[in-house]
Protein backbone atom coordinates (compact mmCIF):
# COMPACT_ATOMS: atom_id res chain seq x y z
CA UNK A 1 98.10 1.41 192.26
CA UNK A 2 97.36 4.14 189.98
CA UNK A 3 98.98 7.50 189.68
CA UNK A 4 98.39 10.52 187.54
CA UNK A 5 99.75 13.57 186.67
CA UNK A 6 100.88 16.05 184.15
CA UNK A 7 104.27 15.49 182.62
CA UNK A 8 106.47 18.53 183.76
CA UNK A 9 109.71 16.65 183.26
CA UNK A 10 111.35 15.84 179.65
CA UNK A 11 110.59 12.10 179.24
CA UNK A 12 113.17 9.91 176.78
CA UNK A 13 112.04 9.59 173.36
CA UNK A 14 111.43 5.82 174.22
CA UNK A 15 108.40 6.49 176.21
CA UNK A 16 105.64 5.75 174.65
CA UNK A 17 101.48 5.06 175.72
CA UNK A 18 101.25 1.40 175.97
CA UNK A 19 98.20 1.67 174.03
CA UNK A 20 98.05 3.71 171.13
CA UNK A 21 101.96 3.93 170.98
CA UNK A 22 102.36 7.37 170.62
CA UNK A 23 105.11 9.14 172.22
CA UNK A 24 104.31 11.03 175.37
CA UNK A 25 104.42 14.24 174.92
CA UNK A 26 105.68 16.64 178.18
CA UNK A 27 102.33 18.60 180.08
CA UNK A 28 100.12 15.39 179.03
CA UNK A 29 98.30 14.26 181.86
CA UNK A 30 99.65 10.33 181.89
CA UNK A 31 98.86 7.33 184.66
CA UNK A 32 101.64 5.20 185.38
CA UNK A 33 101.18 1.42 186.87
CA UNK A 34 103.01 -0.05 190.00
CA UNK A 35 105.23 -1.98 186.86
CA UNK A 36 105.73 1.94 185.32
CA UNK A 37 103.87 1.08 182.02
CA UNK A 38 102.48 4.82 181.15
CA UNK A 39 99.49 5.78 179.25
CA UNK A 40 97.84 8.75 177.90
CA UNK A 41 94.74 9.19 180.53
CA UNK A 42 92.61 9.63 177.64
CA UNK A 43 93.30 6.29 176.26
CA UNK A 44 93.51 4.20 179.19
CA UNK A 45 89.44 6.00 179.75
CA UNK A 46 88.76 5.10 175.75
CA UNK A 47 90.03 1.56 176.57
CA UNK A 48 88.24 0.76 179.78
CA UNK A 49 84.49 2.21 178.10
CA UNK A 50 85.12 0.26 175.24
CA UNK A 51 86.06 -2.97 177.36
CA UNK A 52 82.67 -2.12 179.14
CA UNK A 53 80.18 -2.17 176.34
């Protein structure tokens, strides 16, 4: 299951979009798997067109 949301809450420094790596920054809008990997909603979107070509 899928979640998303904007990041109100100060996340540790170790949190990072599983795919481009970058940290993830408070008010980004993130989705976070059932196993709590979190990504950037813009790059999970990137990912899954490019996947689809």
């Amino acid at each position: 299951m899928l979640s998303s949301s904007p990041s109100d809450t100060p996340l540790p420094s170790t949190d990072d979009c599983a795919i481009c790596l970058m940290t993830l920054a408070p008010g980004t809008v993130l989705l976070t798997l059932s196993c709590n990997h979190k990504f950037h909603l813009q790059c999970l979107v990137s990912n899954a067109q490019a996947q689809n070509k």
